[in-house]
Every structure is written in structure tokens, then in C-alpha cells.
C-alpha atoms as a PDB file:
ATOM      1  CA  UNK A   1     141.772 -15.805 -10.656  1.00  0.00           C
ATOM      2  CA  UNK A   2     138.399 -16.515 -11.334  1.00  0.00           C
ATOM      3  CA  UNK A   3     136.734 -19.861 -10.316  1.00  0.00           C
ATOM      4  CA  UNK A   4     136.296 -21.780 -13.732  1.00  0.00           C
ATOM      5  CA  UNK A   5     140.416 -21.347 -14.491  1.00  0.00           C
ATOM      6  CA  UNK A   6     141.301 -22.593 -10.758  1.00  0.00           C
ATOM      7  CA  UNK A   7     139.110 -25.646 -11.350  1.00  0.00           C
ATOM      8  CA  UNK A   8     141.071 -25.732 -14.703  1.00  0.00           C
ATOM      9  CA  UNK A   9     144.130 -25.976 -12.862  1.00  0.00           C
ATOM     10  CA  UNK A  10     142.692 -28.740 -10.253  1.00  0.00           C
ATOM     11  CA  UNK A  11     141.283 -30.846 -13.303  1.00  0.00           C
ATOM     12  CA  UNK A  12     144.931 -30.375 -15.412  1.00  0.00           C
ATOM     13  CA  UNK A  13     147.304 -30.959 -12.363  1.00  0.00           C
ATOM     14  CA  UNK A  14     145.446 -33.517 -10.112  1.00  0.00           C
ATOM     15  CA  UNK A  15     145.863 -31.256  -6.811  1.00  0.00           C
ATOM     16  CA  UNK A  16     143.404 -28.401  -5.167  1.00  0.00           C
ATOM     17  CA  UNK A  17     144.574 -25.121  -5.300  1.00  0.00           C
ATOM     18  CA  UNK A  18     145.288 -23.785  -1.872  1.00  0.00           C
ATOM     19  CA  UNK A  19     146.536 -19.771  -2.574  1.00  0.00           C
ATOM     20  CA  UNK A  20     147.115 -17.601  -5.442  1.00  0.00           C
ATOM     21  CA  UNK A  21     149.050 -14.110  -5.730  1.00  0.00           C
ATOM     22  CA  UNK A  22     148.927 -11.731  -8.978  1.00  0.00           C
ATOM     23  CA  UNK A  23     152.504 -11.275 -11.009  1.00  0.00           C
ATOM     24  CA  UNK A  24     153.457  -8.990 -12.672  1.00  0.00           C
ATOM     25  CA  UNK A  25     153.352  -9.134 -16.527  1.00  0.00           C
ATOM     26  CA  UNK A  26     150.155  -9.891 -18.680  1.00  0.00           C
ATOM     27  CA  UNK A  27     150.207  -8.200 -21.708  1.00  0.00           C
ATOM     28  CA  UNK A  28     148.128 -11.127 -23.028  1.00  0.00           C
ATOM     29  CA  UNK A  29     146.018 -12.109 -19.804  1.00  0.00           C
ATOM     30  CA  UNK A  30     146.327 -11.727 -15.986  1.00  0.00           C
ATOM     31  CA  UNK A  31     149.654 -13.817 -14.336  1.00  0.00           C
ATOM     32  CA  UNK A  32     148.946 -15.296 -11.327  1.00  0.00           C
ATOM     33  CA  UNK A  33     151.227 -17.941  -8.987  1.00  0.00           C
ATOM     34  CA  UNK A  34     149.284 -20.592  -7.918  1.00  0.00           C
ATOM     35  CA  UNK A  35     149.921 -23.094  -4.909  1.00  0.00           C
ATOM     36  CA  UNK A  36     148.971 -25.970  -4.865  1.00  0.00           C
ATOM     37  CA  UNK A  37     147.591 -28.629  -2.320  1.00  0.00           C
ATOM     38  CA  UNK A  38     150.931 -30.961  -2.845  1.00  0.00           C
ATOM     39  CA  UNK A  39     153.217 -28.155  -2.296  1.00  0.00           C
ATOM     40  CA  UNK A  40     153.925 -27.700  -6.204  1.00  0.00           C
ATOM     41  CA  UNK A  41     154.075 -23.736  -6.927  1.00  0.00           C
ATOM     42  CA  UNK A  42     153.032 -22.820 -10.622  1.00  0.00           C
ATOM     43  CA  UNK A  43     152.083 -19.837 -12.571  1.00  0.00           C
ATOM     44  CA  UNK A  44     148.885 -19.866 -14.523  1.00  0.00           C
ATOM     45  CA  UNK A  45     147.676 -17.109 -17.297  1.00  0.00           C
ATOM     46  CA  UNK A  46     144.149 -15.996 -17.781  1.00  0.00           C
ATOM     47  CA  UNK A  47     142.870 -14.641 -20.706  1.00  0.00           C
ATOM     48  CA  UNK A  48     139.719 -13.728 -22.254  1.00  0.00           C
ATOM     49  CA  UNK A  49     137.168 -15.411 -24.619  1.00  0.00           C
ATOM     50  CA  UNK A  50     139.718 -14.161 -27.522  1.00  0.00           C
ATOM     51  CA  UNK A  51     142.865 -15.417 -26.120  1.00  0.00           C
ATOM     52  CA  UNK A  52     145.770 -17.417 -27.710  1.00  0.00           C
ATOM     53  CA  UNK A  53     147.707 -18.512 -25.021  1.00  0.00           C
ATOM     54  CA  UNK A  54     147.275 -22.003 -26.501  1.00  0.00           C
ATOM     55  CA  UNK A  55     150.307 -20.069 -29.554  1.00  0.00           C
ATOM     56  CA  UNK A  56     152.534 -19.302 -26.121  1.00  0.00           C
ATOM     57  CA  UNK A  57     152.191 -22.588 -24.925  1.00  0.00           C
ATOM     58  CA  UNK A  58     153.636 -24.088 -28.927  1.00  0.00           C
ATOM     59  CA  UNK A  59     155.813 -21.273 -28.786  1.00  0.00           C
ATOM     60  CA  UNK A  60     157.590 -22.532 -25.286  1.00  0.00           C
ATOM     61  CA  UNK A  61     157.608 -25.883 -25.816  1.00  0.00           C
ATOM     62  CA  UNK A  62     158.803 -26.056 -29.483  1.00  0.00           C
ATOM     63  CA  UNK A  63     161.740 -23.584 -27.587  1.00  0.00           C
ATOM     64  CA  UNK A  64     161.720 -26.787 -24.756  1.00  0.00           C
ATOM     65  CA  UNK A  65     162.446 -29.015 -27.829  1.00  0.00           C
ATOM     66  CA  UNK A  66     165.697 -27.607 -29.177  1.00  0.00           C
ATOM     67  CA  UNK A  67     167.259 -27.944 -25.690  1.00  0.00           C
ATOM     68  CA  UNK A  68     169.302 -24.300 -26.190  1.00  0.00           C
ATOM     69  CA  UNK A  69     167.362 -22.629 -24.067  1.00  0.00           C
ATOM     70  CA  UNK A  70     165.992 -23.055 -20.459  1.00  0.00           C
ATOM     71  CA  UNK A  71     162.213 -22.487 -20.367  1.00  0.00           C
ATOM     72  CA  UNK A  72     159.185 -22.817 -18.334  1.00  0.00           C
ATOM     73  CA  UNK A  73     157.386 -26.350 -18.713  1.00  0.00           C
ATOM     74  CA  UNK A  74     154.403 -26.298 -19.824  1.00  0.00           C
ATOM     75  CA  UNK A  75     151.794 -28.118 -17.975  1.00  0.00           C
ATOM     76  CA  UNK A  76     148.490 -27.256 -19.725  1.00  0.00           C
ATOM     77  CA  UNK A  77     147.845 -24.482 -22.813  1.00  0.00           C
ATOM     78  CA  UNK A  78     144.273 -23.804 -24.087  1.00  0.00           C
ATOM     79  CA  UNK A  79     142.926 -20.197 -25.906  1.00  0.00           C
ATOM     80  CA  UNK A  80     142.440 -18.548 -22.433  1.00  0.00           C
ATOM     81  CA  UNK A  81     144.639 -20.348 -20.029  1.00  0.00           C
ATOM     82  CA  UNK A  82     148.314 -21.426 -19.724  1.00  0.00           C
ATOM     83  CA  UNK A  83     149.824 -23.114 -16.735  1.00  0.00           C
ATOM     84  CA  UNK A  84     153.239 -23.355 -16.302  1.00  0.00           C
ATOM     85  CA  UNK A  85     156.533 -24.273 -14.248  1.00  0.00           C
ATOM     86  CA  UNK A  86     157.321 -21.608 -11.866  1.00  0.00           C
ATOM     87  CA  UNK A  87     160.699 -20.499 -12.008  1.00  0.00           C
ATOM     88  CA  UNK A  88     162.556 -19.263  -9.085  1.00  0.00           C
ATOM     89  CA  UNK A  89     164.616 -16.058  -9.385  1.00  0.00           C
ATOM     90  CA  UNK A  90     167.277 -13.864  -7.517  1.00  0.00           C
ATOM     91  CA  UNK A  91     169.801 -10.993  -8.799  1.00  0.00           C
ATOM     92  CA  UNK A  92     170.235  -9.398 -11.752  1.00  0.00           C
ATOM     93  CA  UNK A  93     171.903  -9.538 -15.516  1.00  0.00           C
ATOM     94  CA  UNK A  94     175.296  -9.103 -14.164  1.00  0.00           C
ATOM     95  CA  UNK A  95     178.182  -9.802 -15.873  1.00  0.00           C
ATOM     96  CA  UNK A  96     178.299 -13.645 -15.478  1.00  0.00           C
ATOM     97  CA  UNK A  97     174.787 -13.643 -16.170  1.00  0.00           C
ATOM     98  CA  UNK A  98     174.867 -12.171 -19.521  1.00  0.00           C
ATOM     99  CA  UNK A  99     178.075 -13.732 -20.704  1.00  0.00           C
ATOM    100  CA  UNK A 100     175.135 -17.296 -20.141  1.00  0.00           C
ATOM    101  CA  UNK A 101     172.821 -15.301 -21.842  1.00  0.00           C
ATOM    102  CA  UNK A 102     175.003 -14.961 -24.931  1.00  0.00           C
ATOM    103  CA  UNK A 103     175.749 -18.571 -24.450  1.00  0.00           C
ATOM    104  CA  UNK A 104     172.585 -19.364 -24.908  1.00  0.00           C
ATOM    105  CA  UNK A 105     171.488 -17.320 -27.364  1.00  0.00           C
ATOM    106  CA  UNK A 106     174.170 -18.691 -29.565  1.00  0.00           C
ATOM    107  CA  UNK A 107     173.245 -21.827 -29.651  1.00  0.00           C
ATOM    108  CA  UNK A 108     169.625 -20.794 -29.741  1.00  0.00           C
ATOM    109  CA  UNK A 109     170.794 -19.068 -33.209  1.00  0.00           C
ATOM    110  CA  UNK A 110     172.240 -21.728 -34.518  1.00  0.00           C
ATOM    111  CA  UNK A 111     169.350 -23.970 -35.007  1.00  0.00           C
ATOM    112  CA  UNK A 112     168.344 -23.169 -39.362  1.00  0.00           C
ATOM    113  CA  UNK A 113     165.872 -23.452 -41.222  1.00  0.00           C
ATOM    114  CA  UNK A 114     165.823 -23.332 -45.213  1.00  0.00           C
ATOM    115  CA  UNK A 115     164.157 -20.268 -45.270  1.00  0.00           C
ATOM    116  CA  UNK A 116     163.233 -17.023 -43.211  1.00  0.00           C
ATOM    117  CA  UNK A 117     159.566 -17.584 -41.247  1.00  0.00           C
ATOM    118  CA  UNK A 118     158.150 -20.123 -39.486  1.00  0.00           C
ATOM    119  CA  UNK A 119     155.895 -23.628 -39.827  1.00  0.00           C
ATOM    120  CA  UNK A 120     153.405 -21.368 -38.824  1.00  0.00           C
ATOM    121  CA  UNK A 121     152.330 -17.813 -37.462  1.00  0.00           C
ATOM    122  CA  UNK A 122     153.470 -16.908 -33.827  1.00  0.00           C
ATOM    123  CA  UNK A 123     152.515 -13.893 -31.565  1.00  0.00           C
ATOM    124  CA  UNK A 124     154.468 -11.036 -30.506  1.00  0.00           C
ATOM    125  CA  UNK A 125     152.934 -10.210 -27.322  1.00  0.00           C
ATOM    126  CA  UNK A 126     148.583 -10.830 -28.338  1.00  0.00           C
ATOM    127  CA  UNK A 127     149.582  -9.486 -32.292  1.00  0.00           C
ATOM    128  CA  UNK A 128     150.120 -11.921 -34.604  1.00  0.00           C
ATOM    129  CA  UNK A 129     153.036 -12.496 -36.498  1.00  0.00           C
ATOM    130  CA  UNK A 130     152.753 -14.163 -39.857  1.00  0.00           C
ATOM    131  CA  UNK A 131     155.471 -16.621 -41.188  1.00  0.00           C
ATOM    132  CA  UNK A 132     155.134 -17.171 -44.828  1.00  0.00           C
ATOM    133  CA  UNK A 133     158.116 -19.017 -45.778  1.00  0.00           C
ATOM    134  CA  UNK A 134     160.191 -16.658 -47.505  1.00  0.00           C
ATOM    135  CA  UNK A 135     163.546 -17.361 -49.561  1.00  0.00           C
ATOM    136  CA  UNK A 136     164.384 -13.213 -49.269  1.00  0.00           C
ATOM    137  CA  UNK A 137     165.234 -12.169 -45.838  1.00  0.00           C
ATOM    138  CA  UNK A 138     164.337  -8.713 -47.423  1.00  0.00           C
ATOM    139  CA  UNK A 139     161.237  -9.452 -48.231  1.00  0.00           C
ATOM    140  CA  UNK A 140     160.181 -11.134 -44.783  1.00  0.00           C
ATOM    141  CA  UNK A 141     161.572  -8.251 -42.861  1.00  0.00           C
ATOM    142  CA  UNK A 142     160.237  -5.593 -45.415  1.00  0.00           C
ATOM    143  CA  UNK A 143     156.706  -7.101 -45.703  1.00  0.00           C
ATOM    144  CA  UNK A 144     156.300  -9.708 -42.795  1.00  0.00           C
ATOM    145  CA  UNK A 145     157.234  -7.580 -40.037  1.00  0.00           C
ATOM    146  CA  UNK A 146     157.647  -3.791 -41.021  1.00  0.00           C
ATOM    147  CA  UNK A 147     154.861  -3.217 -43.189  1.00  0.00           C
ATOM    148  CA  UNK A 148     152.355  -5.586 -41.724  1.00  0.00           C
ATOM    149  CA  UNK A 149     153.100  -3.790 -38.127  1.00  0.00           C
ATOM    150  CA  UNK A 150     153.106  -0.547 -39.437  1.00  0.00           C
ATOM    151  CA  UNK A 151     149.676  -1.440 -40.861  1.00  0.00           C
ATOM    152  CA  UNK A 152     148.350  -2.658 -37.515  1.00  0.00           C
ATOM    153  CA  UNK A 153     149.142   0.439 -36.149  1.00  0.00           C
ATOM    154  CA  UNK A 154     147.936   2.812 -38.600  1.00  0.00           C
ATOM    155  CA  UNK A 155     144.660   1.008 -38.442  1.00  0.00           C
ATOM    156  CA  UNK A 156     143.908   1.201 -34.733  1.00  0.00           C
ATOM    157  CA  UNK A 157     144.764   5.168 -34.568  1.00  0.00           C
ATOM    158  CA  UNK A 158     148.318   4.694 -32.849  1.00  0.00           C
ATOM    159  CA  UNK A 159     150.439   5.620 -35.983  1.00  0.00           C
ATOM    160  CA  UNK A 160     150.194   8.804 -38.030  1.00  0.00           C
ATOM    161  CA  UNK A 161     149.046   8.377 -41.787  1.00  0.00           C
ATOM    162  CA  UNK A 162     152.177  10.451 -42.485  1.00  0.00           C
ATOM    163  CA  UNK A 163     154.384   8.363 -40.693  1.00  0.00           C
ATOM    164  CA  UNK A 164     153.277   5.051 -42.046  1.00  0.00           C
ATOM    165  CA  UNK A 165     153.905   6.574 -45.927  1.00  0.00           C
ATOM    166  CA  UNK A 166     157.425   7.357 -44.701  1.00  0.00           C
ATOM    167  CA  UNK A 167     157.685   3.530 -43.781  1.00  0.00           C
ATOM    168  CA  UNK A 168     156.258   2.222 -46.770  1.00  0.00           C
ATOM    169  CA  UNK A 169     158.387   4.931 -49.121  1.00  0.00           C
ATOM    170  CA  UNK A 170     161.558   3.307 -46.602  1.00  0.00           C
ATOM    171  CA  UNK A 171     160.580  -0.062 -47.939  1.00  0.00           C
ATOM    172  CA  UNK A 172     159.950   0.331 -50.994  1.00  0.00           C
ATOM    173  CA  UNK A 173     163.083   2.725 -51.649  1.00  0.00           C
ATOM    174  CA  UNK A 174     165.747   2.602 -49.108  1.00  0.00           C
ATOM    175  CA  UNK A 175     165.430  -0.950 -46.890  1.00  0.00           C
ATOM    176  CA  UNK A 176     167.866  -2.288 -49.095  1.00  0.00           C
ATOM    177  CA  UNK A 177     170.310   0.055 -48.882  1.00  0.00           C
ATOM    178  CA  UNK A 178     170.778  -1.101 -45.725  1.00  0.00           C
ATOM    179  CA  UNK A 179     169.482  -4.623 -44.665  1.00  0.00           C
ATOM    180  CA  UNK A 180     172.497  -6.776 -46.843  1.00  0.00           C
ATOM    181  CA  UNK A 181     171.519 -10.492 -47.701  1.00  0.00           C
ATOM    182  CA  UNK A 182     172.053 -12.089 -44.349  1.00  0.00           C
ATOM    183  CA  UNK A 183     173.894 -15.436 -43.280  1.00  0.00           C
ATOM    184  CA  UNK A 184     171.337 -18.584 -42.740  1.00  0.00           C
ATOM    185  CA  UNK A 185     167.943 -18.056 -41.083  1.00  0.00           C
ATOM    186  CA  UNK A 186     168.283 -18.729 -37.352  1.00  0.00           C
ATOM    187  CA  UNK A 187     165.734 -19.785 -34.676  1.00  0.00           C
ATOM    188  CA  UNK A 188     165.390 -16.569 -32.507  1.00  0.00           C
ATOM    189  CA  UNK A 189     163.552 -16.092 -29.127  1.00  0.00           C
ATOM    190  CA  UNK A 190     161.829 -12.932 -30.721  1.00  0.00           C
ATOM    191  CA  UNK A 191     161.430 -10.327 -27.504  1.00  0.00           C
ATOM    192  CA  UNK A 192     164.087 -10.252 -25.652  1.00  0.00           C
ATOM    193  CA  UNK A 193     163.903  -7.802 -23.083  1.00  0.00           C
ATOM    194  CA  UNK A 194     164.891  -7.863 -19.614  1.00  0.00           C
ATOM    195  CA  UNK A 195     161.262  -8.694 -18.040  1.00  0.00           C
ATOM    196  CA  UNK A 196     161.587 -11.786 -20.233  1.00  0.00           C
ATOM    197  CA  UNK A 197     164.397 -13.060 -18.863  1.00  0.00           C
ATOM    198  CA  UNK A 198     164.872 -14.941 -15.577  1.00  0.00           C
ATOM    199  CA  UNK A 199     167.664 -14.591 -13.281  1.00  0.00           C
ATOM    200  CA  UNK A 200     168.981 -16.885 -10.770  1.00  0.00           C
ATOM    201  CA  UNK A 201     172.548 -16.452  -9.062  1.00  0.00           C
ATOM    202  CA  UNK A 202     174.035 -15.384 -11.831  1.00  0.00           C
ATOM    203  CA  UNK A 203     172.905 -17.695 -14.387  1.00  0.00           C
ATOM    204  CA  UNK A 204     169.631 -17.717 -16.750  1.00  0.00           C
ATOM    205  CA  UNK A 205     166.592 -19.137 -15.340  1.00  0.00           C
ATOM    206  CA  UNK A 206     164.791 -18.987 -17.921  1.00  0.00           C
ATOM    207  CA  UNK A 207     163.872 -16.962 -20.965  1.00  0.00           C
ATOM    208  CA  UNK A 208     159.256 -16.209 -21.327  1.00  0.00           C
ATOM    209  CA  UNK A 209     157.187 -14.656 -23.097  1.00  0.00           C
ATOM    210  CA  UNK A 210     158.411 -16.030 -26.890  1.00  0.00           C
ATOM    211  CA  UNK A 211     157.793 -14.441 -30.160  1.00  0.00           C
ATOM    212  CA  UNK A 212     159.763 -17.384 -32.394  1.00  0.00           C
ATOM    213  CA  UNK A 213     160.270 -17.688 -36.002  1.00  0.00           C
ATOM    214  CA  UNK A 214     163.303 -18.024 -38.047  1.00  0.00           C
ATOM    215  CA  UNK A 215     165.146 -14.930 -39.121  1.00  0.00           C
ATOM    216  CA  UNK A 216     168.816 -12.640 -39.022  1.00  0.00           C
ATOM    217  CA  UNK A 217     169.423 -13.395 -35.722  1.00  0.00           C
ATOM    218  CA  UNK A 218     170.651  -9.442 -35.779  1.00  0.00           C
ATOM    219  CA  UNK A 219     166.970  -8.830 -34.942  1.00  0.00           C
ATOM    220  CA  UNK A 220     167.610 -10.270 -31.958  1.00  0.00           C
ATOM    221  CA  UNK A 221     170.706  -8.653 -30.845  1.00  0.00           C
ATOM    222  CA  UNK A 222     169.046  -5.324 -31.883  1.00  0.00           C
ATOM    223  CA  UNK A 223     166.037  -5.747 -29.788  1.00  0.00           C
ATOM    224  CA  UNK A 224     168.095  -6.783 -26.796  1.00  0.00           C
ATOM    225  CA  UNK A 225     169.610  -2.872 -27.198  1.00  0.00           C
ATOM    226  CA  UNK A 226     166.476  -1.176 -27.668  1.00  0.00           C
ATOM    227  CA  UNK A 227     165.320  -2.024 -23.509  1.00  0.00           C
ATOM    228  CA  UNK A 228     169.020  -2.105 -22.453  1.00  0.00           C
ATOM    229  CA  UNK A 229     168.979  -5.569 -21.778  1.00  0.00           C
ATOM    230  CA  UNK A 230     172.225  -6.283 -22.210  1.00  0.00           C
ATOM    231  CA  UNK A 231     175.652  -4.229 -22.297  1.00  0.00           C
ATOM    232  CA  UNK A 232     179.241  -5.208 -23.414  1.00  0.00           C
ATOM    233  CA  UNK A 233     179.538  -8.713 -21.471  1.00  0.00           C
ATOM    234  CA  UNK A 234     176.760 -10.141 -23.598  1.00  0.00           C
ATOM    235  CA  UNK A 235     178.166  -8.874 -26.687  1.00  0.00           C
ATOM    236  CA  UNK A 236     181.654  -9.524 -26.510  1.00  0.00           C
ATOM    237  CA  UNK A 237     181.013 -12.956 -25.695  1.00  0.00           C
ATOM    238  CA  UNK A 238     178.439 -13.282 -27.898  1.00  0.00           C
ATOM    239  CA  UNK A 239     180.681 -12.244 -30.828  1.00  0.00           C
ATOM    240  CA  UNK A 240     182.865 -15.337 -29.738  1.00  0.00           C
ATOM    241  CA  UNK A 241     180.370 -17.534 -30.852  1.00  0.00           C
ATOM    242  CA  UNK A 242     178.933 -15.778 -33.742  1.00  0.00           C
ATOM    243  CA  UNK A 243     180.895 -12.858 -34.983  1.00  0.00           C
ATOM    244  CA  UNK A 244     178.949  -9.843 -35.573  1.00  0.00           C
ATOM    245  CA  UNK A 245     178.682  -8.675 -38.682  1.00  0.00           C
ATOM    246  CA  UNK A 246     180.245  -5.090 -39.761  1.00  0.00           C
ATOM    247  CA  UNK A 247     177.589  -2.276 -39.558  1.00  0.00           C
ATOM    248  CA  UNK A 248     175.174  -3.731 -37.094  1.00  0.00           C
ATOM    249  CA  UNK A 249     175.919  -0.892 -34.229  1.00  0.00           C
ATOM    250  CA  UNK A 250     176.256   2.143 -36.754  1.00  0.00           C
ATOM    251  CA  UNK A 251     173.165   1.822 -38.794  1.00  0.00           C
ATOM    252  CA  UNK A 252     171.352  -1.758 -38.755  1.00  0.00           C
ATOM    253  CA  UNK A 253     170.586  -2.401 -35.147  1.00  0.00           C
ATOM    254  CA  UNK A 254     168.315   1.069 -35.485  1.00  0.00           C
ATOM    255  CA  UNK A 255     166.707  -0.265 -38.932  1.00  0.00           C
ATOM    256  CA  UNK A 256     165.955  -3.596 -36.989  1.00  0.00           C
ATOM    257  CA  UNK A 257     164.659  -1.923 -33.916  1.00  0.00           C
ATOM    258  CA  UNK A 258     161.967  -0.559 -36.322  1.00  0.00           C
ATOM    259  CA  UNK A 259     159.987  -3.701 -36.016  1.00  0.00           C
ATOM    260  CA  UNK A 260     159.555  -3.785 -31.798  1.00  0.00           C
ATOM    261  CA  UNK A 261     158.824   0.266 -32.159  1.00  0.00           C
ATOM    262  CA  UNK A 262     155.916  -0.312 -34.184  1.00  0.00           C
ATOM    263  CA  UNK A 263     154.905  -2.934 -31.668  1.00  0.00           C
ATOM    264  CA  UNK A 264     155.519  -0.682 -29.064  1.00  0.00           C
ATOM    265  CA  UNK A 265     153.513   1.558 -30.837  1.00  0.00           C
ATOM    266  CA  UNK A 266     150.289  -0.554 -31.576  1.00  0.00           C
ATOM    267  CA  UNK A 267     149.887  -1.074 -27.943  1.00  0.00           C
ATOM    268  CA  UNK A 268     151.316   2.649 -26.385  1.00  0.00           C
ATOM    269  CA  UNK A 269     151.195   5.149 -29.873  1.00  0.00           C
ATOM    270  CA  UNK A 270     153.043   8.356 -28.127  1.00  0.00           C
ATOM    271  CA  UNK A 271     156.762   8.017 -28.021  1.00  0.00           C
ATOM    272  CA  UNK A 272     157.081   4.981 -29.891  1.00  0.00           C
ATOM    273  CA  UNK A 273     155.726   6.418 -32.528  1.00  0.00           C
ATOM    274  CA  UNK A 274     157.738   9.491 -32.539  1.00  0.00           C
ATOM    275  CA  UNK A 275     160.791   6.776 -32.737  1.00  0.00           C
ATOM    276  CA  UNK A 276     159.681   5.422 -35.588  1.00  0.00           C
ATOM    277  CA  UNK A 277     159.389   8.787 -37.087  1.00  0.00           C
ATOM    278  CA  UNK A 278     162.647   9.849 -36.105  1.00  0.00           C
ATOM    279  CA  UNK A 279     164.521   6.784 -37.476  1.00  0.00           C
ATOM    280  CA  UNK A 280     162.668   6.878 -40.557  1.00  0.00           C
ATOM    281  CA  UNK A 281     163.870  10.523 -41.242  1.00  0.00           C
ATOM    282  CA  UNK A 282     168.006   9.432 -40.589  1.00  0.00           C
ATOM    283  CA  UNK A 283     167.802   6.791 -42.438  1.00  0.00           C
ATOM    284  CA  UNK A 284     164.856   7.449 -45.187  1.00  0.00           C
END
């Protein structure tokens, strides 16, 4: 950690910092744990001149506000630095562990809004996500999230021209076949993979690393496949709560999944873009 974000740290927290260790992590900046001098332990992310951790520091603490979820507090969010609770962990998503997952969740999803977005645009990782209020959850997913990623990625070289015509031919021609008007918008975590969620004897810790905004809470379910972050505990239990809808597992958790490929793919290009291209061609 370099010198002007530990003094950052001493000036936000009133105590010296005595030791720091890197974690594991930073797709937006370095993670490090800090120590402190009064025996607090918190973790603190660095970013560059053009960072928005200040957006992951809303993002957790409008998350902290619905009291669903268990989060890390924030303690101080600017552009290039976040400090926040550290969370102590220990096991794994076993069964107990996802059944409070889908808990969660739940409840997480059934916080509305009166329309698909957000009050304003979020991050998925360091891309941005815009939020336009939208009435259609057709249009949000077609244009907010499938064609605006698809265009991040064909700009920086990581998705093939030919490819991104197949997506925009799928959206203009096919989405609909498939994405049917869903129930009301819900408040979703927005990346939920396993290295975002916390374990601690058996129960959640905590959920990081937020990519919020209000949509088919489907999305959410589907991403939480794509990693294999959870397995039939979650969703039995989850179903409990909120029944999933008919046709999710045959054709549109893959459809959904579309949206974290082309993430995938603006950062790695390779195999996530060959996914793309291959769900494209079943379904297209």
C-alpha cells in the first residue's frame, strides 16, 4: 500500500497503521488488510487516478440500508480508496450455508422498485452499468445490459465483429422469444459468485463486491449457475420463498448468463467469448 492511502486510512480512522498484508481480489484496485494501532483489523482498496471505488462504497451501503443482506461497513469511500469492515471467514457454501444464502437473497429480491434500473448507474466490476429507468424489462435487458456490453467488448478488441452482429440480430429478432414479461423489478446483488460471498460456520458473512440495480431477479439466480456457486440446497429453498418461474433451467438461465459472459469477455476475450458465440447459435 503506498504511503499517501495509509495516511488516508490514519486521517479517516483516527489510529496509525501498524501492518498490512495483500488479499486476494482487485479487479478494480489492489486489496489489502490493514491493522491498525487499536487492534481494529480492516481492509482497504487502492485504486488509480481513474478509480470509482467511491460507486462500491454507494453500492454497499445503499445494500447496508435495506437490512437483507449482511455487508461490509463502510468506513471511508473516495475515487481511489475504500476502507472497509473486515469480515472474518471459515468453511465453505455447504448445505446450511446456501439454504442462508437463499434466505437472504429472497428477501434481498423482494425489495421493488416501479421500474427496471436504478437511481443511478452502478459498476459491474470497473465497467459501468447504466440504469435508465425503464418500464420494459425487455428493453433494459436487451439494450442496458446486452447490447451496451457487447459494445464494450467489440470496441476494445475482445469480441469478434461477427459475434457482436449475431447479438444484435438476437436482440433485435429473437430476445423476445424468450425473455417473457417478468414479475416486479427486484433489488439484486448483481455478481454473485462464490469469491463474493463470505463464509463463516456455515452461515453468510457477508456478500462484496456489488453490481446493484433493480431487475428479474432470474438474472441473479442465473449468474449464481454460471461460477457454480450454488447447487440444489440454494435452489430448493430458494424456490420456497420465491417460486421459480417455468423455463428458467431449460432455456432462460443461458439467455441471462449472456450478460456476465460479455463481462467476462471485456476483461478475458478467449473463452468467454466463444460462450457467447455458442449460446447465440442455440438459441439465435
Amino acid at each position: 500500500m503506498n504511503p499517501a492511502a495509509r495516511q488516508t486510512v490514519t486521517n479517516a480512522t483516527g489510529a496509525a497503521v501498524t501492518h498490512v498484508a495483500p488479499l486476494t481480489g482487485g479487479c478494480i484496485g489492489d486489496v489489502w488488510r490493514v491493522d491498525l494501532a487499536d487492534g481494529r483489523r480492516l481492509v482497504a482498496k487502492v485504486a488509480g487516478t481513474d478509480g470509482a471505488l467511491d460507486i462500491e462504497g454507494y453500492m454497499l451501503d445503499y445494500l447496508a440500508r435495506t437490512r437483507t443482506i449482511p455487508v461490509p461497513e463502510v468506513i471511508h469511500a473516495e475515487p481511489d480508496l475504500l476502507i472497509m469492515e473486515y469480515m472474518e471467514t471459515s468453511g465453505r457454501l455447504d448445505t446450511t450455508a446456501q439454504e442462508h444464502a437463499a434466505d437472504l437473497l429472497a428477501a434481498l429480491h423482494d425489495i421493488t422498485a416501479n421500474a427496471y434500473g436504478h437511481e443511478r448507474d452502478t459498476l459491474i466490476g470497473s465497467l459501468r452499468q447504466p440504469n435508465p429507468w425503464t418500464e420494459s424489462w425487455l428493453e433494459f435487458f436487451g439494450d442496458h445490459r446486452l447490447i451496451h456490453m457487447g459494445r464494450l467488448a467489440l470496441d476494445n478488441g475482445s469480441l469478434p465483429r461477427d459475434v457482436y452482429a449475431r447479438l444484435e440480430k438476437f436482440r433485435e429478432t429473437k430476445l423476445e422469444t424468450y425473455i417473457d414479461p417478468a414479475g416486479r423489478p427486484s433489488l439484486i446483488h448483481g455478481d454473485m459468485w462464490g469469491g463474493n460471498v463470505l463464509v463463516r460456520s456455515g452461515h453468510i458473512a457477508a456478500f462484496i463486491d456489488p453490481a446493484i440495480y433493480h431487475g428479474d431477479a432470474e438474472i441473479e439466480l442465473a449468474f449464481a449457475t454460471l461460477f457454480n456457486t450454488y447447487s440444489d440446497p440454494f435452489f430448493r429453498r430458494y424456490n420456497e420463498h420465491r417460486p421459480i418461474r417455468p423455463g428458467f433451467f431449460e432455456a432462460r438461465r443461458d439467455i441471462y448468463n449472456l450478460y456476465p459472459l460479455l463481462t467476462h469477455t471485456c476483461y478475458f476475450g478467449g473463452q468467454y467469448a466463444t460462450q457467447v458465440d455458442r449460446i447465440l447459435r442455440r438459441y439465435g
